[in-house]
C-alpha atoms as a PDB file:
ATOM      1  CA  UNK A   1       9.671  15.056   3.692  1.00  0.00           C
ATOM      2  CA  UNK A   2       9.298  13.548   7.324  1.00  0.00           C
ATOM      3  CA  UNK A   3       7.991   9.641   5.802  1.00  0.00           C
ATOM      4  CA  UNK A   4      11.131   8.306   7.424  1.00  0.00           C
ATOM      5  CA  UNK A   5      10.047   9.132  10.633  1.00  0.00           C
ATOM      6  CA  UNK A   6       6.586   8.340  10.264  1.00  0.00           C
ATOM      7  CA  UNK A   7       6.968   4.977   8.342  1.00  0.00           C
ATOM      8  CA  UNK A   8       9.442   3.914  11.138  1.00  0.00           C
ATOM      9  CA  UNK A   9       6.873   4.924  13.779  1.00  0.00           C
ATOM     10  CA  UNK A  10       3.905   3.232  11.901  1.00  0.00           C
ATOM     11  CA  UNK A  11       6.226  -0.146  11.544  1.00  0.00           C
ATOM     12  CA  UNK A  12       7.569   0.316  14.802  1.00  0.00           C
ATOM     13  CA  UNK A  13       4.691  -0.203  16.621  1.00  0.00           C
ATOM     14  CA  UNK A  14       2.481  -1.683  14.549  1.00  0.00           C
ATOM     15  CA  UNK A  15       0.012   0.768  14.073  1.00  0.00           C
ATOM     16  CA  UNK A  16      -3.767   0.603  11.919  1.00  0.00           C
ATOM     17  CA  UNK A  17      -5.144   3.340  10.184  1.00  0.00           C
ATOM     18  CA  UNK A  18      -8.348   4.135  11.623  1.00  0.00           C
ATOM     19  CA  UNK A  19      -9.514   7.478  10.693  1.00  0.00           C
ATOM     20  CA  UNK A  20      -8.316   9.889   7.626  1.00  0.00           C
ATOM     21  CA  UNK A  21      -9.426  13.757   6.801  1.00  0.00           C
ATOM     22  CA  UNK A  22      -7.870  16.824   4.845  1.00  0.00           C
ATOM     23  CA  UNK A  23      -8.280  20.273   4.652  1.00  0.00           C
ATOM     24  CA  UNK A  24      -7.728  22.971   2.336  1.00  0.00           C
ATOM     25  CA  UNK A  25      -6.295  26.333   3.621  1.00  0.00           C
ATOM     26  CA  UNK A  26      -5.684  29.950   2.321  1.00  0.00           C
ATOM     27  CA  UNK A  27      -2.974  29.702  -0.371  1.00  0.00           C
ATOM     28  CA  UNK A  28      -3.023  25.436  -1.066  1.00  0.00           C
ATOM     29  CA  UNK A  29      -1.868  24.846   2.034  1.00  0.00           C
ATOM     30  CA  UNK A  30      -2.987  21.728   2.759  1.00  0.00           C
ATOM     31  CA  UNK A  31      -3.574  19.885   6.387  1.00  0.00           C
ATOM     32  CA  UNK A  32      -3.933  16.079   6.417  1.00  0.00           C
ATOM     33  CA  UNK A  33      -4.468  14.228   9.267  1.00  0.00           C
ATOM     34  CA  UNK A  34      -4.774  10.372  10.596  1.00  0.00           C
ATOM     35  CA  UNK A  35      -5.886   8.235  13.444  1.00  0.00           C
ATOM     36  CA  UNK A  36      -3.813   4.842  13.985  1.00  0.00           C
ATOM     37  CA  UNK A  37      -4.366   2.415  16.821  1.00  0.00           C
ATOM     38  CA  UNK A  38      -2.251  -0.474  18.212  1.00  0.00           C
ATOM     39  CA  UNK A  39      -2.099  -3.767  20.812  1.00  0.00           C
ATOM     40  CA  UNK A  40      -1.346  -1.076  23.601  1.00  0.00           C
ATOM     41  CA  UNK A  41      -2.149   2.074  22.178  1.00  0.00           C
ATOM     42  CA  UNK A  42      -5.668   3.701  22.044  1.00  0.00           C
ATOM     43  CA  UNK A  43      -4.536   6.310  19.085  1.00  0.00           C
ATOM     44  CA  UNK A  44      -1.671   8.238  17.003  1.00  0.00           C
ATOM     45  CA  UNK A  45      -3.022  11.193  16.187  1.00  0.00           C
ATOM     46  CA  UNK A  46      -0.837  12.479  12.969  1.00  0.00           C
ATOM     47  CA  UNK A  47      -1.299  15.684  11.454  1.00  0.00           C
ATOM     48  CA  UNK A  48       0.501  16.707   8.134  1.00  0.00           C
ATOM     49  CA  UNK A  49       1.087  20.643   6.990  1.00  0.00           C
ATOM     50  CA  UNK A  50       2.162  21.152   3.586  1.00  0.00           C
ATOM     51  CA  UNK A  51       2.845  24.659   2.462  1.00  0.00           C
ATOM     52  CA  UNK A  52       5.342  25.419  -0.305  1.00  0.00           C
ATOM     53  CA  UNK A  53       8.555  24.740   1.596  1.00  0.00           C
ATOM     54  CA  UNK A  54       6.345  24.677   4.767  1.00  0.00           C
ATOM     55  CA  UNK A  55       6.378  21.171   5.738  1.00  0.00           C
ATOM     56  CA  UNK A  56       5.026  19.791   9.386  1.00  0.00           C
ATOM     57  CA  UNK A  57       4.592  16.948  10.725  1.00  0.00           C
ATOM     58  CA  UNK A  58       2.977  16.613  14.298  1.00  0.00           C
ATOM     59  CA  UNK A  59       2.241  12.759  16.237  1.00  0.00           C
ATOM     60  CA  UNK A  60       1.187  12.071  19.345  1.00  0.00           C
ATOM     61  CA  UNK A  61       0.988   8.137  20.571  1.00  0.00           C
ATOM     62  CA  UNK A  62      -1.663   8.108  23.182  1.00  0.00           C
ATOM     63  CA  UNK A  63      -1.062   4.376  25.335  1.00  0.00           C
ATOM     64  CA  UNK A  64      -4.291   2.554  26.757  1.00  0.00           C
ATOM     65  CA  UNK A  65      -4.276   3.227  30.077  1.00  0.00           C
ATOM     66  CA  UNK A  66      -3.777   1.399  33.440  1.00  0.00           C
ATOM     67  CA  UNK A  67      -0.116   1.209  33.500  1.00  0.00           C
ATOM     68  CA  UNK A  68       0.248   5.437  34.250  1.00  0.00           C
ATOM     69  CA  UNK A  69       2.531   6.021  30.993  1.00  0.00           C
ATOM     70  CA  UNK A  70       3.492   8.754  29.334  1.00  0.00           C
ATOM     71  CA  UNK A  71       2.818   9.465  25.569  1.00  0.00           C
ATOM     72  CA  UNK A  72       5.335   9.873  22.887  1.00  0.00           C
ATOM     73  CA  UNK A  73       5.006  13.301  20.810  1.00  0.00           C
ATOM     74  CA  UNK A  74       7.218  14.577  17.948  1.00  0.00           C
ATOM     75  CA  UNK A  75       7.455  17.552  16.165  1.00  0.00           C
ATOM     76  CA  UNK A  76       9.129  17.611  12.748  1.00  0.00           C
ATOM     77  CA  UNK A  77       9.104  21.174  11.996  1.00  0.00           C
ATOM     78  CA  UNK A  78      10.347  22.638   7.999  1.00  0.00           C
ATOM     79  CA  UNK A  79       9.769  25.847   7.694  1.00  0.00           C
ATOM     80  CA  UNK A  80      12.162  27.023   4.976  1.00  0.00           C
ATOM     81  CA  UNK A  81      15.010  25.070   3.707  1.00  0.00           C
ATOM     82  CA  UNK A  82      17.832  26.448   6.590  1.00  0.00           C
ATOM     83  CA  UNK A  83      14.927  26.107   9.651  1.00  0.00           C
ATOM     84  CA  UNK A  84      13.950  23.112  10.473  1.00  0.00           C
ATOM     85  CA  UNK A  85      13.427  21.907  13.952  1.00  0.00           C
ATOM     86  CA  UNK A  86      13.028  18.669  14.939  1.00  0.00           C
ATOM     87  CA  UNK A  87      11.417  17.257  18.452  1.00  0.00           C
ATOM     88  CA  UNK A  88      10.734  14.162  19.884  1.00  0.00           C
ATOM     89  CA  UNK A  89      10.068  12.890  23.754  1.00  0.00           C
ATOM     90  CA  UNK A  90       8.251  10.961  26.449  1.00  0.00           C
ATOM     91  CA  UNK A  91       5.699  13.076  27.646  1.00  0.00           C
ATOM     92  CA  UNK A  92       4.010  12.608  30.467  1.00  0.00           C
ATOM     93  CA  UNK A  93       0.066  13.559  30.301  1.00  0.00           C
ATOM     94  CA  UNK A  94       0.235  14.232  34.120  1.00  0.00           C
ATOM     95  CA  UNK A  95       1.468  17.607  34.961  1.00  0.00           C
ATOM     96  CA  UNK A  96       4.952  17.918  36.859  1.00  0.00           C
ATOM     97  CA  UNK A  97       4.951  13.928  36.792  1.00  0.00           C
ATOM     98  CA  UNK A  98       8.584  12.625  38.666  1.00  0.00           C
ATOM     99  CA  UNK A  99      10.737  11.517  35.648  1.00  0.00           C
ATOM    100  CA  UNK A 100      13.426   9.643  37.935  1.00  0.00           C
ATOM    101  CA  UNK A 101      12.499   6.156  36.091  1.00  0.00           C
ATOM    102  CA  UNK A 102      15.122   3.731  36.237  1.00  0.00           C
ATOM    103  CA  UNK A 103      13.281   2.469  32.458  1.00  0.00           C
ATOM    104  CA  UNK A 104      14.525   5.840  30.911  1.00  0.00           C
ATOM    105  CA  UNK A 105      17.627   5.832  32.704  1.00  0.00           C
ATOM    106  CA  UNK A 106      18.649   2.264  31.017  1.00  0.00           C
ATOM    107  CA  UNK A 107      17.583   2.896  27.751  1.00  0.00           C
ATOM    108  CA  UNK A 108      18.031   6.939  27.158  1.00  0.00           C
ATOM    109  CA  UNK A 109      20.817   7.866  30.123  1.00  0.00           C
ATOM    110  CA  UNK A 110      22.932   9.435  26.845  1.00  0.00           C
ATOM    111  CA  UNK A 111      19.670  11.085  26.370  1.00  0.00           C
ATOM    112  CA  UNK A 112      19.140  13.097  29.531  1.00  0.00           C
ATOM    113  CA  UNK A 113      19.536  16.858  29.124  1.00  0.00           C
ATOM    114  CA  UNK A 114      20.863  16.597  25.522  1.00  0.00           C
ATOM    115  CA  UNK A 115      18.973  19.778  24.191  1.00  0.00           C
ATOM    116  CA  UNK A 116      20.558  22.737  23.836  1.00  0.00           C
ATOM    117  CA  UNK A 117      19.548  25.621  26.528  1.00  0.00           C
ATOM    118  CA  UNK A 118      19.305  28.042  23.915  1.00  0.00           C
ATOM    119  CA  UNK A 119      16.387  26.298  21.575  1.00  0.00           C
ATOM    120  CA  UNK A 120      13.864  25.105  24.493  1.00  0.00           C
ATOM    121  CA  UNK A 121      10.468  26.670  23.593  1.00  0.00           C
ATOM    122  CA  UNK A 122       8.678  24.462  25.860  1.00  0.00           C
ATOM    123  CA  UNK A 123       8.122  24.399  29.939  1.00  0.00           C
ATOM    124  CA  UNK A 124      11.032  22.270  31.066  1.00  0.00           C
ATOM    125  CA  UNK A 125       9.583  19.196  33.902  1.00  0.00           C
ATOM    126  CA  UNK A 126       6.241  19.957  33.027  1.00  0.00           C
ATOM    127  CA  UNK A 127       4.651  17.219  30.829  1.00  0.00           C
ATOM    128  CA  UNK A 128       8.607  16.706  29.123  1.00  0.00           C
ATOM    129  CA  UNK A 129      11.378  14.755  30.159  1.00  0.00           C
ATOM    130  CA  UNK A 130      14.365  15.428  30.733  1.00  0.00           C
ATOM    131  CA  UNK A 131      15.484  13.123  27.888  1.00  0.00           C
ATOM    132  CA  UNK A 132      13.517  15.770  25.404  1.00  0.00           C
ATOM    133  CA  UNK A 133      15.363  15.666  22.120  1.00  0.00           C
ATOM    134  CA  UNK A 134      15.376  19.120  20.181  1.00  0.00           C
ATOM    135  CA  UNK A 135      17.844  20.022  17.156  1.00  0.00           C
ATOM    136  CA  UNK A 136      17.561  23.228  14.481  1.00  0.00           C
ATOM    137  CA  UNK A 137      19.349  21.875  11.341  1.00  0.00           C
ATOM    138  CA  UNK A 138      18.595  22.757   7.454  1.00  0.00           C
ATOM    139  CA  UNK A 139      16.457  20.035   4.919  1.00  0.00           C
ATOM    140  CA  UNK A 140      19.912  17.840   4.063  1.00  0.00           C
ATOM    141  CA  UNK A 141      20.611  17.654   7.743  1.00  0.00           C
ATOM    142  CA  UNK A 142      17.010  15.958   8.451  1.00  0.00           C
ATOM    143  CA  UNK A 143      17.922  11.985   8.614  1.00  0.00           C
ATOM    144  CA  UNK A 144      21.306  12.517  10.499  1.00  0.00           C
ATOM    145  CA  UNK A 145      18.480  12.342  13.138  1.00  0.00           C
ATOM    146  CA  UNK A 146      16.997   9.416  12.450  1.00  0.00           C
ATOM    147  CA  UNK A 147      18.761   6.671  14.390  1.00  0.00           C
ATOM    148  CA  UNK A 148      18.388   9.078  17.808  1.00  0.00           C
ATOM    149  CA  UNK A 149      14.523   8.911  16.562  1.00  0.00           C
ATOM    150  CA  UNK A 150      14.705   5.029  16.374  1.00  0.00           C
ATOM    151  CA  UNK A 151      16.446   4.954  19.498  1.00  0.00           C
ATOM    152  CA  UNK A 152      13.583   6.792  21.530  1.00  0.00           C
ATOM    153  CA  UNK A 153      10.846   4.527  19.153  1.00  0.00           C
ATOM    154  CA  UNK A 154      12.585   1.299  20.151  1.00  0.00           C
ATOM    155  CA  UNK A 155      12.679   2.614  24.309  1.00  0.00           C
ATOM    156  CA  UNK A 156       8.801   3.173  24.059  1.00  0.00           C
ATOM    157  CA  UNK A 157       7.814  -0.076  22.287  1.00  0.00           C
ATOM    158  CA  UNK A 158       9.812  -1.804  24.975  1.00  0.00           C
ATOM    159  CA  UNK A 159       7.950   0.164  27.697  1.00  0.00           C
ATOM    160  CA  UNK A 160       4.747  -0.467  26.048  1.00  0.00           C
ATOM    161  CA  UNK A 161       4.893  -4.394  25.732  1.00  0.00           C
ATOM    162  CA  UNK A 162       6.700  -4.338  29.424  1.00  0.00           C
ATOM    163  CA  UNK A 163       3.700  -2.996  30.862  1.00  0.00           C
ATOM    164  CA  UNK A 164       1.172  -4.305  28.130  1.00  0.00           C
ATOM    165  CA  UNK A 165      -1.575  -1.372  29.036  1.00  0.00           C
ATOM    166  CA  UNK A 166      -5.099  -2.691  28.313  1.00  0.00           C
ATOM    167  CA  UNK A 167      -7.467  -0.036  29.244  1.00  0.00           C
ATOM    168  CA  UNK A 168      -9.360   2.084  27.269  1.00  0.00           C
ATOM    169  CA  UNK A 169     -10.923   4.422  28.927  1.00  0.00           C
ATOM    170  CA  UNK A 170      -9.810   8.011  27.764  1.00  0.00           C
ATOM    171  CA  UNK A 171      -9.867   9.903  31.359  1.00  0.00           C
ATOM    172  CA  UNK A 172      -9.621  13.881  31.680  1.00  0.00           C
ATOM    173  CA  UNK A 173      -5.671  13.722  32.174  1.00  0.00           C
ATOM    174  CA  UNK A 174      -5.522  13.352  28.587  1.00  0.00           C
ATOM    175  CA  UNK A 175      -8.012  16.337  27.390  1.00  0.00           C
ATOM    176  CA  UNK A 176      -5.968  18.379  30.015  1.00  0.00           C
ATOM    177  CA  UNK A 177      -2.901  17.604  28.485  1.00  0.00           C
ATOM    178  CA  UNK A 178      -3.975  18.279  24.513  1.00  0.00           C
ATOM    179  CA  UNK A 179      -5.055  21.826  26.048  1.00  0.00           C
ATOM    180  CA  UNK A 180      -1.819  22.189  27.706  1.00  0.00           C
ATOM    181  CA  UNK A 181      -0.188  21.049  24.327  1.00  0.00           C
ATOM    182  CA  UNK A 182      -1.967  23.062  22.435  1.00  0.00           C
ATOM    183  CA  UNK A 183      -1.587  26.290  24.173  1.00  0.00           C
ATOM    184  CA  UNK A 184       2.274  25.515  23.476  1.00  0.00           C
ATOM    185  CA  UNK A 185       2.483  24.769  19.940  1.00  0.00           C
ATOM    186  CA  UNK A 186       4.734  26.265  18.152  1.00  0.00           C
ATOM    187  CA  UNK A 187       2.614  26.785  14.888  1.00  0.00           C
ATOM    188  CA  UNK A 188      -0.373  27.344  16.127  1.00  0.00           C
ATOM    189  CA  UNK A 189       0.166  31.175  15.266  1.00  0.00           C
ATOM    190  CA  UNK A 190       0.858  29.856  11.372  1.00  0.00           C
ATOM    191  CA  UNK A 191      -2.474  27.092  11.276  1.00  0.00           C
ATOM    192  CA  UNK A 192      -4.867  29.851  12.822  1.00  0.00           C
ATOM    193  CA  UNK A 193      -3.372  32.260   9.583  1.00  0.00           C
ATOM    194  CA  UNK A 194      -3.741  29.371   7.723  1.00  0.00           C
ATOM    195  CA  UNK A 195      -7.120  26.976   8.187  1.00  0.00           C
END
């Protein structure tokens, strides 16, 4: 359902497969996920949820460090054909990190504070931008999306070969973040029933 986003993503930013694993879960649901790696990205960490119309797709894009930049996540979310929420941002591994930069301003202004108030489920300035991009549509509505998606993908490959980040050393900001992360999740309530 979601291999429009994730082919564009993969092509984007010319990402490797590295790493591939599955799991079986009560009821065939099924979890797949996938390490990638790039130039200036130490790994995309993609997991796939398939349930009967349950369909998830979670990415993170984790950049080699020494440049201080954030990571791009996205949540495609299809829970039943009329719920579906989709999510994508900059996210900043650093907690309460200043998000006044003049990059996002010139290449997402038309971005900033675009969500709806009503359908944040997330902590807003901490770890998200204010550029986050949220939207509840049905399953037809799920590429109307798509060129806001390539518009965010196309802002963080520029930002990535700007800077050019080199490092790989995987410091604690990033385990601090996936615990922050994953203490929000939205499904985690559904994978613990689950797997």
């Amino acid at each position: 359902m979601w291999s429009d986003y994730s082919d564009y993503l993969y092509h984007t930013l010319n990402l490797d497969v590295v790493d591939v694993g599955h799991a079986l879960g009560k009821n065939d649901a099924v979890l797949g996920s996938a390490v990638y790696s790039g130039d200036h990205i130490i790994k995309s960490r993609a997991t796939v949820i398939e349930d009967g119309d349950t369909h998830i797709y979670n990415n993170i894009v984790y950049p080699k460090t020494g440049q201080n930049l954030p990571c791009l996540g996205m949540d495609l979310m299809c829970f039943f054909e009329k719920k579906v929420i989709i999510v994508f941002d900059f996210q900043h591994p650093t907690p309460h990190f200043d998000w006044d930069n003049p990059f996002m301003t010139c290449h997402l202004g038309e971005m900033l504070d675009n969500t709806p108030k009503n359908i944040r489920f997330f902590e807003p300035g901490n770890h998200f931008s204010e550029n986050v991009f949220v939207r509840k549509c049905t399953m037809d509505q799920v590429n109307d999306y798509l060129d806001d998606f390539a518009a965010y993908l196309q802002a963080y490959k520029e930002m990535l070969e700007s800077k050019k980040p080199s490092g790989f050393a995987v410091h604690s900001t990033y385990g601090d973040f996936d615990k922050y992360m994953k203490r929000l999740d939205p499904v985690s309530g559904y994978l613990s029933s689950k797997f």
